[in-house]
Every structure is written in C-alpha cells, then in structure tokens.
C-alpha atoms as a PDB file:
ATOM      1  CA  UNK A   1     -32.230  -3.286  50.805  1.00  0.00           C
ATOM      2  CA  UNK A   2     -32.477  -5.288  47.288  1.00  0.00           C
ATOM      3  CA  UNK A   3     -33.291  -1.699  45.373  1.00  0.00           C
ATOM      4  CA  UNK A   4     -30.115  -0.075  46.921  1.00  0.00           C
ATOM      5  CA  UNK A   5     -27.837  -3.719  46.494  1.00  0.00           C
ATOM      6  CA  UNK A   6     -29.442  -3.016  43.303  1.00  0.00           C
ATOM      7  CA  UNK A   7     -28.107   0.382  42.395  1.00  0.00           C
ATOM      8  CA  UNK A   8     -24.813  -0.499  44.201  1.00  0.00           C
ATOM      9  CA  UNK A   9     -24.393  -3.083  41.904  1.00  0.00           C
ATOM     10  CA  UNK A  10     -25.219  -1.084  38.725  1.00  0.00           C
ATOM     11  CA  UNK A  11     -22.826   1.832  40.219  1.00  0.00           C
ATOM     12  CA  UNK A  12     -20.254  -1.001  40.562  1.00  0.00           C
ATOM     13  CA  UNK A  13     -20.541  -1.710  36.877  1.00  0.00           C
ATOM     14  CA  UNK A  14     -20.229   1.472  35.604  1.00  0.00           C
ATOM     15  CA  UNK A  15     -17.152   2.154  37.561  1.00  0.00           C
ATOM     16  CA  UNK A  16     -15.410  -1.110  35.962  1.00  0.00           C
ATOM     17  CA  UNK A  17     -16.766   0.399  32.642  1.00  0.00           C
ATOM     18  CA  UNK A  18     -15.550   3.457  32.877  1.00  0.00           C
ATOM     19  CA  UNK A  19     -11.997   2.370  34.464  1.00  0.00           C
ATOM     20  CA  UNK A  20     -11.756   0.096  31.705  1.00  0.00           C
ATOM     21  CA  UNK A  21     -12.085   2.771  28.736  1.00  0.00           C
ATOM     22  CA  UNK A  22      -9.399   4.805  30.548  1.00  0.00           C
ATOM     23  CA  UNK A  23      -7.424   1.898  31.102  1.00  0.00           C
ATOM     24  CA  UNK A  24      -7.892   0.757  27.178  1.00  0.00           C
ATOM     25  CA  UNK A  25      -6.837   4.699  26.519  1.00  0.00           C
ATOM     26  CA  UNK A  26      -3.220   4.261  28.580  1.00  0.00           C
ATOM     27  CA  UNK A  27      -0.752   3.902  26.014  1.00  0.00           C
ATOM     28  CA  UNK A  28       2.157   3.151  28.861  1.00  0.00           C
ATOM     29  CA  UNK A  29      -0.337  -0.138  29.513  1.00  0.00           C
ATOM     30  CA  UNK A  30      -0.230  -0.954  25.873  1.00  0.00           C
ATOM     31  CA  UNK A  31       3.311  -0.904  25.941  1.00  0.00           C
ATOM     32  CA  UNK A  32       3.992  -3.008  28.797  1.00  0.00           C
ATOM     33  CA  UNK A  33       1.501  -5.301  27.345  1.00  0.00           C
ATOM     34  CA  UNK A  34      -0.938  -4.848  29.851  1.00  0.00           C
ATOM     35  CA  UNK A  35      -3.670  -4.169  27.185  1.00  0.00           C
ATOM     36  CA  UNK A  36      -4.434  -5.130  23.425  1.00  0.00           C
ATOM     37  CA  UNK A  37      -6.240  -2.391  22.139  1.00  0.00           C
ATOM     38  CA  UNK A  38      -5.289   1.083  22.244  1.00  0.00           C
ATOM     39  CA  UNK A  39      -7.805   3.431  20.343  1.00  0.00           C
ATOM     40  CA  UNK A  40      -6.779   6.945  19.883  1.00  0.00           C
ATOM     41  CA  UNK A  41      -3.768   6.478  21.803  1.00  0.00           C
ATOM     42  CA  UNK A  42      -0.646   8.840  21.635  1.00  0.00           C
ATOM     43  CA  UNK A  43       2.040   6.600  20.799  1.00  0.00           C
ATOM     44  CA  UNK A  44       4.500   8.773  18.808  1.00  0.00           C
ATOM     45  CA  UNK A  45       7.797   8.087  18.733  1.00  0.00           C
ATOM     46  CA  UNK A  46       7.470   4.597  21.196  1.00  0.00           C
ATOM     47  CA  UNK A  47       9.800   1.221  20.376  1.00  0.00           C
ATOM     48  CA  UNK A  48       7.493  -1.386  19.267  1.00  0.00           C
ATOM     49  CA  UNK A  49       9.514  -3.349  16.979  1.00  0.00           C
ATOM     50  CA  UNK A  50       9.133  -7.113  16.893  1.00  0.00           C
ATOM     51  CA  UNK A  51       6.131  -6.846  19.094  1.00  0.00           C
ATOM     52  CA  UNK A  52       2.955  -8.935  19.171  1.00  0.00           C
ATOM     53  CA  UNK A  53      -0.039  -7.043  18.139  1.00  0.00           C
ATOM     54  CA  UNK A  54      -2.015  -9.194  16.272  1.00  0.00           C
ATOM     55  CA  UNK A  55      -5.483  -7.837  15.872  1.00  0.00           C
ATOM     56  CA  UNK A  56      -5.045  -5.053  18.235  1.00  0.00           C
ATOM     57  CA  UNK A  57      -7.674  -2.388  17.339  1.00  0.00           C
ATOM     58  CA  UNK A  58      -5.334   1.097  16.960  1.00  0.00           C
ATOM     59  CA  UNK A  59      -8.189   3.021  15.187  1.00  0.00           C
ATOM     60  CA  UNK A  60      -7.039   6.950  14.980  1.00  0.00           C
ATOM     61  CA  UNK A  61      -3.661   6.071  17.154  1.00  0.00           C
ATOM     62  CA  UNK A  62      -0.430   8.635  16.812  1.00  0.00           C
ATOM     63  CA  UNK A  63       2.299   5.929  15.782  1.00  0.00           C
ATOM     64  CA  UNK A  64       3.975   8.865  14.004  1.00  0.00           C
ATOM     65  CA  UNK A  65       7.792   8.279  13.997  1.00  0.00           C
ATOM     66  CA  UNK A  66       6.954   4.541  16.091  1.00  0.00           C
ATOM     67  CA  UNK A  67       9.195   1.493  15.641  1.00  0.00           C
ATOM     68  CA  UNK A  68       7.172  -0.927  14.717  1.00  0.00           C
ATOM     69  CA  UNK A  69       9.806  -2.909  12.939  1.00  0.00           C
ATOM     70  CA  UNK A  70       9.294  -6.610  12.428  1.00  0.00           C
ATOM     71  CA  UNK A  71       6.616  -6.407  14.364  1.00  0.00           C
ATOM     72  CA  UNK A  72       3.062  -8.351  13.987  1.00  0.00           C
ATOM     73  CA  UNK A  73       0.026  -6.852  13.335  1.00  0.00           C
ATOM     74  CA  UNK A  74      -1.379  -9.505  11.527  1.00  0.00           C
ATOM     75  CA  UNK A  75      -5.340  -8.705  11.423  1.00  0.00           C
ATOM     76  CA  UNK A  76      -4.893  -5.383  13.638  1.00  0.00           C
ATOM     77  CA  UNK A  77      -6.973  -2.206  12.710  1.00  0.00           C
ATOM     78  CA  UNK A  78      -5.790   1.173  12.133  1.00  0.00           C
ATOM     79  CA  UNK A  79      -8.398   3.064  10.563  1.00  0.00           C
ATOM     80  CA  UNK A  80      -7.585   6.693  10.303  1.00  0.00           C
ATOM     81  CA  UNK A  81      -4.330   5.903  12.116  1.00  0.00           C
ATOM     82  CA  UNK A  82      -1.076   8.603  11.866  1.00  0.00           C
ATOM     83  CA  UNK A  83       2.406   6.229  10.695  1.00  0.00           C
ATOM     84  CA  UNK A  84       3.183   8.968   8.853  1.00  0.00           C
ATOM     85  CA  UNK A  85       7.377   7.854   9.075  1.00  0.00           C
ATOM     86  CA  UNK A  86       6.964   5.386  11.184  1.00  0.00           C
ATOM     87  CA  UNK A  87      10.009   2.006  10.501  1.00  0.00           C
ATOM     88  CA  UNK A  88       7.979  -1.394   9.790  1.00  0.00           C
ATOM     89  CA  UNK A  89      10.326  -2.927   7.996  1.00  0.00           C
ATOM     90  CA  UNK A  90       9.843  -6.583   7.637  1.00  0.00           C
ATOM     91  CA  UNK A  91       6.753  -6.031   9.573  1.00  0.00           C
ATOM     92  CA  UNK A  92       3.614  -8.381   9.287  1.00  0.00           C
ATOM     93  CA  UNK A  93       0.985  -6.428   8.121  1.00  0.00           C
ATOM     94  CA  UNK A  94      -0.798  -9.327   6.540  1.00  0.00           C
ATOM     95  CA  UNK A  95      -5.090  -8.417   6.506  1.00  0.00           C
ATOM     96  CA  UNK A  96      -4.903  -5.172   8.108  1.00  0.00           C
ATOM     97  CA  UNK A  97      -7.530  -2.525   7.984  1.00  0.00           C
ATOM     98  CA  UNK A  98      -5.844   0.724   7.431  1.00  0.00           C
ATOM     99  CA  UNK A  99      -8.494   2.818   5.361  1.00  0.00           C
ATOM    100  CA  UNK A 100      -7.481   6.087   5.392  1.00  0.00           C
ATOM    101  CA  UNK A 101      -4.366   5.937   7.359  1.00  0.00           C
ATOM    102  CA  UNK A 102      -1.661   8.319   6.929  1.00  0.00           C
ATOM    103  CA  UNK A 103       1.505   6.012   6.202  1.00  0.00           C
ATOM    104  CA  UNK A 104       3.608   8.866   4.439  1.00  0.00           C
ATOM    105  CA  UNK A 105       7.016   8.794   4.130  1.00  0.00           C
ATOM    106  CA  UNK A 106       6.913   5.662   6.488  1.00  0.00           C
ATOM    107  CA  UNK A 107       9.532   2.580   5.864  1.00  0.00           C
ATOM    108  CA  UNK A 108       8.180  -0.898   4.917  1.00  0.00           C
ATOM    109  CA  UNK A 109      10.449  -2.167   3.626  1.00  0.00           C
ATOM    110  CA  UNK A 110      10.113  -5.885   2.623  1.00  0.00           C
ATOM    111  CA  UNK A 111       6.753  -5.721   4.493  1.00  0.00           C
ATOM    112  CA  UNK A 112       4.186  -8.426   4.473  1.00  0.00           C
ATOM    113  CA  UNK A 113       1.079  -7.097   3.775  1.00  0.00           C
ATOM    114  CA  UNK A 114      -1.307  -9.946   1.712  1.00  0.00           C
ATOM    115  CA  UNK A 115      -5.018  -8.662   1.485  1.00  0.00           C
ATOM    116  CA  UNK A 116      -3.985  -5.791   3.566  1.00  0.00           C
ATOM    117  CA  UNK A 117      -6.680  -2.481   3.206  1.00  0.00           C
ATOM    118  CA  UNK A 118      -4.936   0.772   2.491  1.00  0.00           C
ATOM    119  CA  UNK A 119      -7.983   2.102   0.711  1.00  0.00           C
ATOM    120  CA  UNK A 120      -7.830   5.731   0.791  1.00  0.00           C
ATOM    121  CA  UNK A 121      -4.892   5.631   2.784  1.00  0.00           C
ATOM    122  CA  UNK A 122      -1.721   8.140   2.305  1.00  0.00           C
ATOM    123  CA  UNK A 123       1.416   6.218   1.257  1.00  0.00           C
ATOM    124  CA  UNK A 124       3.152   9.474  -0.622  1.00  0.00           C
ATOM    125  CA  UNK A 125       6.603   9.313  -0.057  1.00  0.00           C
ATOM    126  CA  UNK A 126       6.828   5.806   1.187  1.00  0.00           C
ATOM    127  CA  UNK A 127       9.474   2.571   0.768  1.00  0.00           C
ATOM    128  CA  UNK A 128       7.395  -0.380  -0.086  1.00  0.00           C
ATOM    129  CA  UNK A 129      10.746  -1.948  -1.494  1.00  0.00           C
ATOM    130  CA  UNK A 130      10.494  -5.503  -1.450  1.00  0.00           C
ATOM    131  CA  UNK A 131       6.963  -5.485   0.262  1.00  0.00           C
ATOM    132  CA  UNK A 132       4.430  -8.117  -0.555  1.00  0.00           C
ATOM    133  CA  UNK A 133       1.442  -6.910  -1.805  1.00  0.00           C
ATOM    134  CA  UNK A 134      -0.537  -9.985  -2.698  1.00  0.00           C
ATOM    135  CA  UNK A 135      -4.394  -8.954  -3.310  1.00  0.00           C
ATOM    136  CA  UNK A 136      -3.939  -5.622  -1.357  1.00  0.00           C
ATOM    137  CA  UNK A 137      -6.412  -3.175  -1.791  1.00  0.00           C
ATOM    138  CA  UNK A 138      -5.189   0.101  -2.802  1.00  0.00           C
ATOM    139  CA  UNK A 139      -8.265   1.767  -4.282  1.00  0.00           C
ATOM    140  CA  UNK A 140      -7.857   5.598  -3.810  1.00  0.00           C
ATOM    141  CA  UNK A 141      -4.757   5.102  -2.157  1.00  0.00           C
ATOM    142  CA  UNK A 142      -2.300   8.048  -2.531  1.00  0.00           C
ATOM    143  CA  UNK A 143       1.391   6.503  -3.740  1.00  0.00           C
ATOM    144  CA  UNK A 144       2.951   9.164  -5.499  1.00  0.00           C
ATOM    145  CA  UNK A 145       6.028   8.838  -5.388  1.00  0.00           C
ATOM    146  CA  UNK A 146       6.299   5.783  -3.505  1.00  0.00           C
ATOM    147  CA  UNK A 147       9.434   2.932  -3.849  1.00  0.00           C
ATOM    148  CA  UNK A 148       8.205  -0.151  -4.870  1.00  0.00           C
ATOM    149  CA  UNK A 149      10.997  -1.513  -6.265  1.00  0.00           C
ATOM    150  CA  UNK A 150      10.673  -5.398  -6.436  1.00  0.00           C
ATOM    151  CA  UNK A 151       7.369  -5.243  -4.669  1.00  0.00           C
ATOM    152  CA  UNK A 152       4.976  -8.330  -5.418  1.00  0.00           C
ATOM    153  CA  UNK A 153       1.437  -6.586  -6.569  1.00  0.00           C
ATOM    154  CA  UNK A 154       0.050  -9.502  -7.957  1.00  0.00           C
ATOM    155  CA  UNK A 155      -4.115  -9.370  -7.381  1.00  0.00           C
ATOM    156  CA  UNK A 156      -3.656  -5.972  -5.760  1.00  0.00           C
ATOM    157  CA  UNK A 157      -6.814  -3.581  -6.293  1.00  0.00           C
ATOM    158  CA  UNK A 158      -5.523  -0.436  -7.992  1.00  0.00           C
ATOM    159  CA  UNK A 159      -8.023   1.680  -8.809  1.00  0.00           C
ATOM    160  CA  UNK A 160      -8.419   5.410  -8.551  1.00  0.00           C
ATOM    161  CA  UNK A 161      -5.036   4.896  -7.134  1.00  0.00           C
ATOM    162  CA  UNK A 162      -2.132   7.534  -7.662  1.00  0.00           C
ATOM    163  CA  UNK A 163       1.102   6.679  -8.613  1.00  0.00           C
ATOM    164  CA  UNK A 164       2.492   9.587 -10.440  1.00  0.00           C
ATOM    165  CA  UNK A 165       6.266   9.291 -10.560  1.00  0.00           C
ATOM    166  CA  UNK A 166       6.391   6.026  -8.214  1.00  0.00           C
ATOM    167  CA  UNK A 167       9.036   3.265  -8.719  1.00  0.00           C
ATOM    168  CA  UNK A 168       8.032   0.294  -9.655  1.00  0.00           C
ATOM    169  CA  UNK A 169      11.328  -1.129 -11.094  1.00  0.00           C
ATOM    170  CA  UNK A 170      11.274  -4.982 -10.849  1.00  0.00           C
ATOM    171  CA  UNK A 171       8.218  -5.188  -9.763  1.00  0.00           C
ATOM    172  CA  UNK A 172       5.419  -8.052 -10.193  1.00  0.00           C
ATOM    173  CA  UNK A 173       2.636  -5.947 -11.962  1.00  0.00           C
ATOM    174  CA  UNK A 174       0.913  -9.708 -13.732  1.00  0.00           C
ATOM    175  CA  UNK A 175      -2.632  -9.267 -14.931  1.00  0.00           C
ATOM    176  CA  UNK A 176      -2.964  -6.097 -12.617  1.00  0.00           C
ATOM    177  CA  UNK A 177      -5.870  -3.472 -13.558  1.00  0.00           C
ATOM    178  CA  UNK A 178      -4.455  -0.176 -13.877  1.00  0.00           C
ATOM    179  CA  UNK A 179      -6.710   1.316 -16.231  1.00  0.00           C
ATOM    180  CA  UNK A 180      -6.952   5.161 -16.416  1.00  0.00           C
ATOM    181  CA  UNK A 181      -4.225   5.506 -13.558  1.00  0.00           C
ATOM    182  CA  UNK A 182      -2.083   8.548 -13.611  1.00  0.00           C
ATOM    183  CA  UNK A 183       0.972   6.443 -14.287  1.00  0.00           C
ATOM    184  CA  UNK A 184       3.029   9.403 -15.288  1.00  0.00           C
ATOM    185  CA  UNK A 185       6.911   9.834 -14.709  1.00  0.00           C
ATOM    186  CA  UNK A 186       6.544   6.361 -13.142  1.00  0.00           C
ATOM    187  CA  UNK A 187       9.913   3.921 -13.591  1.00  0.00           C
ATOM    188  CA  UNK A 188       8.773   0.630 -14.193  1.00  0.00           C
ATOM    189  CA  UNK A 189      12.462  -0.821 -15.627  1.00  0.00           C
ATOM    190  CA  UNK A 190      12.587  -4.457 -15.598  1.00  0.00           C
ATOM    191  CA  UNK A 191       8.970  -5.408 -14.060  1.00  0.00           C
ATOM    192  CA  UNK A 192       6.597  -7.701 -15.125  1.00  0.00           C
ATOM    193  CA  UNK A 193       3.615  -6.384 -16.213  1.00  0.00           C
ATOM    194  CA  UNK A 194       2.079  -9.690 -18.788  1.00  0.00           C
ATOM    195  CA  UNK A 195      -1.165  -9.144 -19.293  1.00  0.00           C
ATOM    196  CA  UNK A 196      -2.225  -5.858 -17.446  1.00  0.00           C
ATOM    197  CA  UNK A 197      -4.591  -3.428 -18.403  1.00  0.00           C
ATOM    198  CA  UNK A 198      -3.660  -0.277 -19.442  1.00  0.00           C
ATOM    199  CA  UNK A 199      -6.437   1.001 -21.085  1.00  0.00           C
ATOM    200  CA  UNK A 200      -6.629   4.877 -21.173  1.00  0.00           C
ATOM    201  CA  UNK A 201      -3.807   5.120 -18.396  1.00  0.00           C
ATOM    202  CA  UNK A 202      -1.425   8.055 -18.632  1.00  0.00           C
ATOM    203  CA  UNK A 203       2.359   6.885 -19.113  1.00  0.00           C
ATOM    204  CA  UNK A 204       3.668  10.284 -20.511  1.00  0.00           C
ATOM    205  CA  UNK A 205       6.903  10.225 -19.641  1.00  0.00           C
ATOM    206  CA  UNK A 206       7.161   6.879 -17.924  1.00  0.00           C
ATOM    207  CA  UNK A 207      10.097   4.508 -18.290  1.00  0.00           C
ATOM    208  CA  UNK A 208       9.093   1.142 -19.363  1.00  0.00           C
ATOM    209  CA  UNK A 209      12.558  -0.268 -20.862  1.00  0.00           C
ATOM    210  CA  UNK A 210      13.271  -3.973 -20.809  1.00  0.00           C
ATOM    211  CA  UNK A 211       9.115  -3.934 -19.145  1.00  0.00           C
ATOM    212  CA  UNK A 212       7.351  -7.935 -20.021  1.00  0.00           C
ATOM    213  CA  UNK A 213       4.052  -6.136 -21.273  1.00  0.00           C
ATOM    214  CA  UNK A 214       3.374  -9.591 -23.087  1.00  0.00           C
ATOM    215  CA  UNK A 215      -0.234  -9.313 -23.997  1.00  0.00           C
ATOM    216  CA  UNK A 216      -0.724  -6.249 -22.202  1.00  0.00           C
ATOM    217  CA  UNK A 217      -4.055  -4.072 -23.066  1.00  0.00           C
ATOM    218  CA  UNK A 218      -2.638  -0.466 -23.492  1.00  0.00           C
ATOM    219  CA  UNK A 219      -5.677   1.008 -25.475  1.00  0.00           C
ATOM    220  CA  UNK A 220      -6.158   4.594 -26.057  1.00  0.00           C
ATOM    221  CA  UNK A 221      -3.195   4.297 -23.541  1.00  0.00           C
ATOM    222  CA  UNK A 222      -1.568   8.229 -23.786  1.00  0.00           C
ATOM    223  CA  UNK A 223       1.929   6.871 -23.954  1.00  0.00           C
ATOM    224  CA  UNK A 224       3.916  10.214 -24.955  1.00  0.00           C
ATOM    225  CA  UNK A 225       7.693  10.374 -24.171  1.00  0.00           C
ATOM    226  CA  UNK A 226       7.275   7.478 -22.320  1.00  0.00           C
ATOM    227  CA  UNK A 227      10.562   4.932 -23.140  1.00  0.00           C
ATOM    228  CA  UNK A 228       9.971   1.195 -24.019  1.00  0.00           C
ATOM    229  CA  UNK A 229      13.581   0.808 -24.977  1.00  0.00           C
ATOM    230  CA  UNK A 230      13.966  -3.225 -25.096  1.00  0.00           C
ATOM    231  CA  UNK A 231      10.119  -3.775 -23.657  1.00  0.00           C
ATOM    232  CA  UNK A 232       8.386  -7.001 -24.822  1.00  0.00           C
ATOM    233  CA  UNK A 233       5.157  -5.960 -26.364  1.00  0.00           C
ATOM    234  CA  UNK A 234       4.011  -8.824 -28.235  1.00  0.00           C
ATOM    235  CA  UNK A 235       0.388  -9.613 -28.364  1.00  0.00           C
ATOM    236  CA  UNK A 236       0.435  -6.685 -26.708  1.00  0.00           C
ATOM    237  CA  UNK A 237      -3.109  -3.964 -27.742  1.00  0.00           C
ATOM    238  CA  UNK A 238      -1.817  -0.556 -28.962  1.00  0.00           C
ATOM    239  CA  UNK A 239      -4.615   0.043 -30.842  1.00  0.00           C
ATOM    240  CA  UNK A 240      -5.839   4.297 -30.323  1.00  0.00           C
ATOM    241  CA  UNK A 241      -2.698   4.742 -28.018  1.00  0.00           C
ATOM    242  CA  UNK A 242      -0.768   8.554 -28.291  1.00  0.00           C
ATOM    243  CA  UNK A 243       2.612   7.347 -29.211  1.00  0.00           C
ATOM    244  CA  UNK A 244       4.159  10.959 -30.170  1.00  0.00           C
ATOM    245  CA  UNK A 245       7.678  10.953 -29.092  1.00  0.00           C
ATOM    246  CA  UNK A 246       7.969   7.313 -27.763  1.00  0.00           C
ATOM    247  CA  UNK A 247      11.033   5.567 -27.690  1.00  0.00           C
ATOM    248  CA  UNK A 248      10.176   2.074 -29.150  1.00  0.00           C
ATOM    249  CA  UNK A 249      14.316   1.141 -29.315  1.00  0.00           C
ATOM    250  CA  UNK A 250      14.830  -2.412 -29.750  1.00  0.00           C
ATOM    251  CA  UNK A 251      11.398  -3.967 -28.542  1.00  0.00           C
ATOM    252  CA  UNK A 252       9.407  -6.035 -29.104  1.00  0.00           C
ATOM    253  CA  UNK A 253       6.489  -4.768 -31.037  1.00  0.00           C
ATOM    254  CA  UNK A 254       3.280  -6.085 -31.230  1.00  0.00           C
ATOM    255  CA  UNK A 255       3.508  -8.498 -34.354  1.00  0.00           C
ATOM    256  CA  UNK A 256       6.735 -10.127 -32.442  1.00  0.00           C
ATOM    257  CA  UNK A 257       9.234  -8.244 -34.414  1.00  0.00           C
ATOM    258  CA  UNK A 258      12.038  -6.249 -33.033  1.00  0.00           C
ATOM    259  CA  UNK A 259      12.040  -2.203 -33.771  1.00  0.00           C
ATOM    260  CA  UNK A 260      15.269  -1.216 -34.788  1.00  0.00           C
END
C-alpha cells in the first residue's frame, strides 16, 4: 500500500508538472492575467498596452505587431523574442534582457529603457525618439537606420554596434565610446557629443553641424564629406583624421578659433 501511495503520489506530481508547463505555454492565460510568464508564446498582434509585466520571463515569444504601449516590463526577459513592429511607446523597459531580440521597425518612442540589454539585438528600422537610454547596452546591436532623435545615451555601451545612417539629432551622446563604429550617413545635428571617442570611427558623409564635440577624441577618425558646419570642436583631437572634402563652415576648430 505505501509503494503504490507512493507512485500515486509521484504520478500526482508529474501531472501538476506537466499541466503547469502547458498552462505557462497558454498565451489566452497570460492575457487574462492568469499567468506571469509566457515562454515561447504566440502573442502576435494581442493588446497589451499599459499592462503589468514586470519581470515576466517572454524568452523566444511572437509579440510581432503587439501593443505593448505604456506598458511595464520593468526587469522582464525577452531573449530571442520577435517585436519586430510591435508599439511600446512610453513603455518601461527599464533592466530588461533582450539579447538578441528582433525589435525592427518597432515604435518606442519616448521609452524608458535605463541599463536595458539589447546586445545583439535587431533595432534596424526602429523609433527610439525620445527614449532613455541611460547605461544601455547596445554592443552588437543592429541600429541602422534607427530614430534617435533626442534620445538620452549617456553611459550606453556601444560597441561593435551599427548605426550607419541612424538619426541621432539632439541627442545626448556625453563621454560615449564610439570608437571604430560605422557612423556613416548618420545625422547627428544639434547633439551633444563633449568628450566622446571617436577614434578610427567612420563619419564619411555624416552631418555633424552645430554638434558640442568639446574635447572630443576623433583620431585617425575618417571624416570625409562629413559636414561640421557650426560644430564646436575645441580641445577637440583631430590629429591623423581624413578630412578630404569636409565642410568645417563656421566652427569651432580645435585651437578655439572660428573657420571662416
């Protein structure tokens, strides 16, 4: 009697294991709230804006095309997870882990997203306008062609990053390390940029007018065609840079005199 109580116990245990990985696989439960995690779910297209999914674990999830605006995911993981258009505008995405996640051509605008992980992750196409990306990590992150107009980069982790043809205009760029990025065709009008190193990065073609580049490192920098019409580059290092064709209109140079 005790060996089969026994094995009816340990069949007992397996059922409420095994009901509760299809039950944590229901995305019609996660919706209604009736579970936090919801790993590999299907979840294209759902409303899920100003929901709270703080540290929900959404690990290769299809939010593709979800509404997610406004919502909280503060702490949540989405490793390998498809937002690929998905709206999170004004979303807290503060200390996600979204390595490798495909976020292209998805809205976040004005997102907060401090020490977030989007290493490796696929932001081509996307509208980071206004998002706050305080000590982000971005290493290896696609952004080509990303809008982040008045983001706040400040301590974000750049490298290996692409950002070919991105738009930065306006935004905080202080101290960041951007050497040897393909910052090519980029439009970085009006940002702030003091300090930052831009050792050996490629700028052909980028537009840098009215840019603060006040002490800025831009060594060896290849800086051909690129426009620094009205730029502040005092104290700034242009030692080695390829400066063929550059537009140095009105700046700031170096020594703290204007170009004419």
């Amino acid at each position: 009697m005790r060996l089969r109580g026994r094995r009816l116990s340990i069949a007992g245990a397996m059922l409420a294991l095994a009901m509760g990985a299809a039950l944590a696989a229901d995305p019609d439960a996660f919706v209604n709230g009736t579970i936090k995690d919801c790993v590999e779910c299907n979840l294209a297209g759902r409303d899920l804006q100003e929901r709270n999914l703080q540290r929900a674990k959404l690990d290769r999830a299809n939010l593709k095309g979800a509404n997610l605006s406004k919502a909280s995911l503060f702490r949540g993981t989405l490793l390998r997870a498809d937002l690929s258009g998905a709206k999170l505008g004004g979303a807290n995405l503060n200390a996600i882990d979204a390595k490798w996640a495909n976020l292209s051509g998805a809205d976040l605008t004005d997102a907060l997203m401090f020490e977030a992980d989007l290493s490796s992750a696929n932001l081509a196409g996307a509208n980071l306008q206004g998002a706050r990306l305080g000590r982000a990590r971005l290493n290896q992150a696609n952004l080509e062609g990303v809008k982040l107009a008045l983001a706040d980069l400040r301590g974000a982790r750049l490298a290996g990053a692409k950002l070919k043809g991105s738009d930065l205009r306006g935004a905080m760029l202080n101290g960041l390390n951007l050497r040897e990025l393909d910052l090519s065709e980029a439009d970085f009008t009006l940002a702030d940029m003091v300090e930052a190193d831009l050792r050996g990065a490629d700028l052909r073609n980028a537009n840098l007018s009215g840019v603060d580049l006040f002490g800025a490192n831009l060594n060896g920098a290849d800086l051909r065609g690129a426009n620094f019409e009205g730029a502040n580059l005092e104290n700034a290092i242009l030692t080695d840079a390829k400066t063929d064709g550059t537009k140095f209109e009105a700046a700031i140079m170096p020594d703290g005199k204007r170009a004419e």
